[in-house]
N, C-alpha and C. Protein backbone atom coordinates (compact mmCIF):
# COMPACT_ATOMS: atom_id res chain seq x y z
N UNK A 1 -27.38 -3.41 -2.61
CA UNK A 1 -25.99 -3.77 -2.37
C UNK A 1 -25.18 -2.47 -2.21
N UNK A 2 -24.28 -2.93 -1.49
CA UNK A 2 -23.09 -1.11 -0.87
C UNK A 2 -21.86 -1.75 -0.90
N UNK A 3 -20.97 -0.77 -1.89
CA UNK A 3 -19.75 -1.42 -1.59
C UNK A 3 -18.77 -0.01 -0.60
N UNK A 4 -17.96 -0.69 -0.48
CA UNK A 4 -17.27 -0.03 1.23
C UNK A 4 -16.07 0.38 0.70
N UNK A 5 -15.24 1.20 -0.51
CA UNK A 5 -14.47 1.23 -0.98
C UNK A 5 -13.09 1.72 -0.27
N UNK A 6 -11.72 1.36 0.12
CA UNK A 6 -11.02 1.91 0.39
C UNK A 6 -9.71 1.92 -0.63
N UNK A 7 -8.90 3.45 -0.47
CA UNK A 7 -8.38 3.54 -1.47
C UNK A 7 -7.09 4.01 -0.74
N UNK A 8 -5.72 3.69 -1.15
CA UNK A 8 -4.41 3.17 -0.85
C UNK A 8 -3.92 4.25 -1.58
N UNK A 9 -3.72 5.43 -1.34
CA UNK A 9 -3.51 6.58 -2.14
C UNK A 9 -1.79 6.86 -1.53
N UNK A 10 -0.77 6.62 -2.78
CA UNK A 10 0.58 7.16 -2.08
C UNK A 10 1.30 5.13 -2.43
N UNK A 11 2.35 5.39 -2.05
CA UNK A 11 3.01 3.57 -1.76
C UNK A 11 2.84 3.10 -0.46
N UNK A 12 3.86 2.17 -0.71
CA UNK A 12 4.63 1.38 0.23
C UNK A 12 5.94 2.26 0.36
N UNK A 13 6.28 2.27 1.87
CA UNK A 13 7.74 2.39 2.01
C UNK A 13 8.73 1.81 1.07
N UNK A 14 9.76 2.28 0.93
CA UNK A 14 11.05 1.99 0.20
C UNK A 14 11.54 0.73 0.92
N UNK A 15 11.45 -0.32 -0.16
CA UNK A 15 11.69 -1.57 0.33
C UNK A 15 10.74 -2.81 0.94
N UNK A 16 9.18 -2.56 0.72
CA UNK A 16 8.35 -2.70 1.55
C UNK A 16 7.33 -3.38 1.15
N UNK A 17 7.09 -3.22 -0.36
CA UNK A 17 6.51 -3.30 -0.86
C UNK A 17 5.59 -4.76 -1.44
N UNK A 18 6.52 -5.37 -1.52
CA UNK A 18 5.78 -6.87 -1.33
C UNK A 18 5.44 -7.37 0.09
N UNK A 19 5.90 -7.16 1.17
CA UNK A 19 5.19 -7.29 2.88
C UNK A 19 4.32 -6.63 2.44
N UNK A 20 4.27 -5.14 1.82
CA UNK A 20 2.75 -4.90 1.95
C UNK A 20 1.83 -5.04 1.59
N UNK A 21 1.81 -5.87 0.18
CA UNK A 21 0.84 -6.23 -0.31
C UNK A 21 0.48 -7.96 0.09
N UNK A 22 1.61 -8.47 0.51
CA UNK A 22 1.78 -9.57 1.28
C UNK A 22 0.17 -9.49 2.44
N UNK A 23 0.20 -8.02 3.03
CA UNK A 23 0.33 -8.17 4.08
C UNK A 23 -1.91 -8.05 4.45
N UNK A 24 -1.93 -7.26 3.33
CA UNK A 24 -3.17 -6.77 2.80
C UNK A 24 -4.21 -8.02 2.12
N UNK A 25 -3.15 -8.80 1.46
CA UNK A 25 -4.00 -9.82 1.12
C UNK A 25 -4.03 -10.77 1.77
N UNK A 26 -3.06 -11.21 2.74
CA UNK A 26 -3.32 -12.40 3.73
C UNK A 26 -3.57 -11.63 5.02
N UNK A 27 -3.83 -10.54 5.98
CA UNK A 27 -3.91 -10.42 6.77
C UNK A 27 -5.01 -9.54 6.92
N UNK A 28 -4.96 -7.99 5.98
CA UNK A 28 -6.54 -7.42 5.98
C UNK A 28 -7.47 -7.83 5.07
N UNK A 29 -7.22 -8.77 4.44
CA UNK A 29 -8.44 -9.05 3.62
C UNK A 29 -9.24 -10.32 3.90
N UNK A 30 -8.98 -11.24 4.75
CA UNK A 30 -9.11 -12.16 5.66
C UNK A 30 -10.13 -11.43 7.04
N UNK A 31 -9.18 -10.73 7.29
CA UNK A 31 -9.80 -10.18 8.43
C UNK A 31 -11.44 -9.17 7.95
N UNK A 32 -11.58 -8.71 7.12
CA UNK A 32 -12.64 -7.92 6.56
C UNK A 32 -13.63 -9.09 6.21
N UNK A 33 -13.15 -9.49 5.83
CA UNK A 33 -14.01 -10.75 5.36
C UNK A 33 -14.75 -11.52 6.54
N UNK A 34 -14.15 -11.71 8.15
CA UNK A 34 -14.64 -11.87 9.11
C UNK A 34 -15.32 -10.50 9.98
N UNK A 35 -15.76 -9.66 9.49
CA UNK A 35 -16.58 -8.48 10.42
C UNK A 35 -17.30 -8.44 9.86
N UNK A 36 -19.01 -8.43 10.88
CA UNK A 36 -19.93 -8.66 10.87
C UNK A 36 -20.59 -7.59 10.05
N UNK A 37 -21.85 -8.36 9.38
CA UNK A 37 -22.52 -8.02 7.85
C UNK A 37 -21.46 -7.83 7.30
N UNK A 38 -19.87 -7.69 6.69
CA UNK A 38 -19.68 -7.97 5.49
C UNK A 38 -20.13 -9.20 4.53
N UNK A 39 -20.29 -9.01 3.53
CA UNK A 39 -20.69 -10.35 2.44
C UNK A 39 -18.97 -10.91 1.51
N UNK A 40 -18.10 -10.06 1.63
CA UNK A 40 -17.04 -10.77 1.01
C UNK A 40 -16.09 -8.82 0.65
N UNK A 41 -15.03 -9.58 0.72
CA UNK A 41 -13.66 -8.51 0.74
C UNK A 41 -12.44 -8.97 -0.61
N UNK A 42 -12.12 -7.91 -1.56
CA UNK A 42 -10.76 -8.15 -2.10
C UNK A 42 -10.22 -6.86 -2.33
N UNK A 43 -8.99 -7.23 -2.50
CA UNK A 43 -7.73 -6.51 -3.02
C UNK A 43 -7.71 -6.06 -4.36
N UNK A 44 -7.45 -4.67 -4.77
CA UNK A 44 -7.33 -4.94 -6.35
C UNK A 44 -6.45 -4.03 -6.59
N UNK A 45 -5.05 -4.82 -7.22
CA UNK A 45 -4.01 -4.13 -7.72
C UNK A 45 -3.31 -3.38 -9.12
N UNK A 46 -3.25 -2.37 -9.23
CA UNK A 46 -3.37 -1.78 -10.79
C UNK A 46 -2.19 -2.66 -11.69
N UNK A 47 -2.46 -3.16 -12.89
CA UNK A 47 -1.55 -3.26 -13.16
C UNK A 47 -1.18 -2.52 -14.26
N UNK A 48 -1.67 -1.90 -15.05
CA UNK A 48 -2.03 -0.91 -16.26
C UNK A 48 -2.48 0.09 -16.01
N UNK A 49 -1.76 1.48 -16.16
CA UNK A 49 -2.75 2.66 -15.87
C UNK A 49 -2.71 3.55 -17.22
N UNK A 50 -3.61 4.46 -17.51
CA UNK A 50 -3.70 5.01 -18.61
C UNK A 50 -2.74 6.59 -18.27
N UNK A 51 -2.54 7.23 -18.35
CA UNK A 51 -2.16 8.78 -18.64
C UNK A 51 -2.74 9.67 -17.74
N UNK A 52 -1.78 10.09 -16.40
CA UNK A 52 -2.33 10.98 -15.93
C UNK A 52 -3.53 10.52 -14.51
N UNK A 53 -3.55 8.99 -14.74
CA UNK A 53 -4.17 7.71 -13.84
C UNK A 53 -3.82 8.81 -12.37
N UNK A 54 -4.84 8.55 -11.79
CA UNK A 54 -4.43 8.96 -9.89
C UNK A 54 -3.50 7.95 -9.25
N UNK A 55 -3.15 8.75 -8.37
CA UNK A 55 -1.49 8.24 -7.74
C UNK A 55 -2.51 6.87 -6.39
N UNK A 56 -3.58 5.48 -6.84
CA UNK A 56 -4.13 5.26 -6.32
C UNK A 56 -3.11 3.60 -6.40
N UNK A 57 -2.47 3.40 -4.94
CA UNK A 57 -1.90 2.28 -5.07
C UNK A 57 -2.22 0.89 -5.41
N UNK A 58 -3.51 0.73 -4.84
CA UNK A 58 -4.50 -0.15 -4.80
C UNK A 58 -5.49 0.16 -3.98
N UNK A 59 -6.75 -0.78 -3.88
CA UNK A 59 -7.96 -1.01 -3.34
C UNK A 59 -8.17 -1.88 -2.79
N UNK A 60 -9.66 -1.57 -1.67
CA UNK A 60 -10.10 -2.98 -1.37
C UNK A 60 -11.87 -2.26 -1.46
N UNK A 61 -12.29 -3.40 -1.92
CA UNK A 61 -13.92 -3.35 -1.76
C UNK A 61 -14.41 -4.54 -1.03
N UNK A 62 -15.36 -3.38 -0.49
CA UNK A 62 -15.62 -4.59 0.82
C UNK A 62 -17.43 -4.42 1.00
N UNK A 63 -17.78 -5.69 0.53
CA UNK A 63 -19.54 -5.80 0.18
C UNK A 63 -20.51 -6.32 1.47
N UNK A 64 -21.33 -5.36 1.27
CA UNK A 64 -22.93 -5.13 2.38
C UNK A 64 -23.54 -5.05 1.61
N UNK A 65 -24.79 -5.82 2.45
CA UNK A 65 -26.00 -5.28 1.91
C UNK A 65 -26.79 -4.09 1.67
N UNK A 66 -26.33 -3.15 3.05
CA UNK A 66 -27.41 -2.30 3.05
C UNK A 66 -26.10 -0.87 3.63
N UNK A 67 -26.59 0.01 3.86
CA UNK A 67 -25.78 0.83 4.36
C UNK A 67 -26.06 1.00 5.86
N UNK A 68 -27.17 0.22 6.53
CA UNK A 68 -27.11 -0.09 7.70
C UNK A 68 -25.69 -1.10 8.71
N UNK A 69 -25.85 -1.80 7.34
CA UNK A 69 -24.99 -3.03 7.85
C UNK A 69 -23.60 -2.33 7.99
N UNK A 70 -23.12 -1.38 6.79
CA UNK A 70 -22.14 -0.46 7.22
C UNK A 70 -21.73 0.11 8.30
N UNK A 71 -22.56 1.03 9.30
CA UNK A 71 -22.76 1.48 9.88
C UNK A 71 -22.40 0.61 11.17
N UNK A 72 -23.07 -0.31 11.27
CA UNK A 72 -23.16 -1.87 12.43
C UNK A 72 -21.61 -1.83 12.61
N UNK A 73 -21.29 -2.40 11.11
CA UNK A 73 -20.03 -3.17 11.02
C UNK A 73 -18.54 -1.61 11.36
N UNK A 74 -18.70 -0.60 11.34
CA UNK A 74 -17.92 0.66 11.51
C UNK A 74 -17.87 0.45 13.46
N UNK A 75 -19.01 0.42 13.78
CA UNK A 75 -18.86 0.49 15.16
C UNK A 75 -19.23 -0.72 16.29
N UNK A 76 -18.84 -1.85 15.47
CA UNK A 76 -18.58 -3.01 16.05
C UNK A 76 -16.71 -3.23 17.06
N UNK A 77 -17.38 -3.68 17.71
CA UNK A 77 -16.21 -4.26 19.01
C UNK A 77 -15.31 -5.39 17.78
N UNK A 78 -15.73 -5.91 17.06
CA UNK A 78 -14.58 -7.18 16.04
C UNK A 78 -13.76 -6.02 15.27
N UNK A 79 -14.51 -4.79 14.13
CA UNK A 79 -13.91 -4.13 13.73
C UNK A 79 -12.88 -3.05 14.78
N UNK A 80 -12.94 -2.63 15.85
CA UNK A 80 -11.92 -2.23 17.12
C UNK A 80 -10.76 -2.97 16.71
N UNK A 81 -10.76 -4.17 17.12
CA UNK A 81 -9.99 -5.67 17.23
C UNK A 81 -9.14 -5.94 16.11
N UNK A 82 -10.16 -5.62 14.83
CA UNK A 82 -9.70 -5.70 13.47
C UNK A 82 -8.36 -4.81 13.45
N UNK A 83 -8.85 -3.04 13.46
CA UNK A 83 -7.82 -2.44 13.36
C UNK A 83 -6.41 -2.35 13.87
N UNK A 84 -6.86 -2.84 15.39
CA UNK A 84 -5.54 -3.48 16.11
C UNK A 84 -4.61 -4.10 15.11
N UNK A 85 -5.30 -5.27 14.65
CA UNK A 85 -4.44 -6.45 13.94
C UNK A 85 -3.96 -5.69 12.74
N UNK A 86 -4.24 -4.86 12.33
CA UNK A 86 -3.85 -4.48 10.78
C UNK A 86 -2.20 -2.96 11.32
N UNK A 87 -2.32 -2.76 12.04
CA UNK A 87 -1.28 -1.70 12.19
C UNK A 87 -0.13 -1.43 11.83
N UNK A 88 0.72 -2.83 11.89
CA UNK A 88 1.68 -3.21 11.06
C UNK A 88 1.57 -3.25 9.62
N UNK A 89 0.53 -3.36 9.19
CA UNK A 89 0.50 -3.48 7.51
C UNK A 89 0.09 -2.04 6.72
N UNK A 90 -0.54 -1.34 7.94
CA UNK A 90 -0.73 0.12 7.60
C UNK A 90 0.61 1.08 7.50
N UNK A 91 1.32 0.82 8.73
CA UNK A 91 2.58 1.47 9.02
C UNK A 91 3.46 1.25 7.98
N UNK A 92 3.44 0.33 7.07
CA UNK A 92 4.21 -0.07 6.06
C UNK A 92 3.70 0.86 4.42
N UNK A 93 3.05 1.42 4.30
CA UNK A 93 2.19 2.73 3.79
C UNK A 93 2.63 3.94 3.88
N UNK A 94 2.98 4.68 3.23
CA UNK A 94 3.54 6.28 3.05
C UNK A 94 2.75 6.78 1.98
N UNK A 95 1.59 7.51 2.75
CA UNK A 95 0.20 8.30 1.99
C UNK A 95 -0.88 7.89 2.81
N UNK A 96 -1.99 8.02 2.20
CA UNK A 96 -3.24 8.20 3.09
C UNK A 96 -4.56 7.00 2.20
N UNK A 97 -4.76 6.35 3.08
CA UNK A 97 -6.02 5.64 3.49
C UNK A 97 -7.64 6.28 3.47
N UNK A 98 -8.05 6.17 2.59
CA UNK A 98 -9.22 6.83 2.48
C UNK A 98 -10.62 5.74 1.88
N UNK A 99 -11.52 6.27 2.61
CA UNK A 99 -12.74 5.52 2.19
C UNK A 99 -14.08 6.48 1.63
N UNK A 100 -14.85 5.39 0.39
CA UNK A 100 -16.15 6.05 -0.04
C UNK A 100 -16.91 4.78 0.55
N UNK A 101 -18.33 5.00 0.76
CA UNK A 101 -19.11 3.65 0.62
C UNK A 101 -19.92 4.45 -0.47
N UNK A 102 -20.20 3.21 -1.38
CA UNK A 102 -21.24 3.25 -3.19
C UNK A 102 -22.32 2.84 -2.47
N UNK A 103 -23.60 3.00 -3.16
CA UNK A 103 -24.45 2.09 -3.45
C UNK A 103 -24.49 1.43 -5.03
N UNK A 104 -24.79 0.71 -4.78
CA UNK A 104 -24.89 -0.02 -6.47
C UNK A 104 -26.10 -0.02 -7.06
N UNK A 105 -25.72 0.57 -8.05
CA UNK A 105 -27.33 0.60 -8.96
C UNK A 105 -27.54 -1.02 -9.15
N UNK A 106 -28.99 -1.39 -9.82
CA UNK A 106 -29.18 -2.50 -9.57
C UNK A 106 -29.49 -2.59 -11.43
C-alpha cells in the first residue's frame, strides 16, 4: 500500500476560508477519488496542534496500491482534466502545495 500525501502548507486567503475547505472536500476530494488506480481520498483538518506544530493547513491522503499505480495515475489524461477542475480551489490558497508519496509498512 502507498499513500500519496499532499500537504496545504500556509492558509486560505483572508476571507476564504470556508470556500476553501468547502471546496477541497466537495470538489478535490471527489475528484481524486475518481483517477485511475486511486483506492480512496480524504481531507484531514487539524484541529489541535501541540507547540511549535508546522504551519501545515491541512491534508489529503490519497491511497494506491503500488507506486506504479502512482506513477499511471500522475500522468494520466483524467488527472490533466482533474487539475483543470481544481484551480479555483487552489487559487483560494496563499502558500504552497506540496507532495510526499509513503509506502506503508505492513
Amino acid at each position: 500500500m502507498w499513500v500519496r500525501v499532499a500537504y496545504w502548507l500556509g492558509k486560505p486567503k483572508d476571507g476564504v476560508e470556508e470556500e476553501f475547505v468547502h471546496g477541497v472536500n466537495t470538489i478535490v476530494i471527489p475528484g481524486l477519488q475518481a483517477l485511475p488506480g486511486v483506492l480512496g481520498a480524504e481531507a484531514l483538518w487539524p484541529c489541535q496542534s501541540e507547540d511549535n506544530a508546522p504551519d501545515v493547513y491541512g491534508l489529503i491522503h490519497v491511497h494506491f496500491n503500488s507506486a506504479a499505480d502512482i506513477d499511471d495515475m500522475l500522468a494520466s489524461p483524467e488527472r490533466t482534466a482533474f487539475r483543470e477542475k481544481i484551480v479555483g480551489v487552489v487559487e483560494l490558497f496563499e502558500g504552497r502545495l506540496s507532495h510526499v508519496n509513503y509506502e506503508v509498512a505492513a
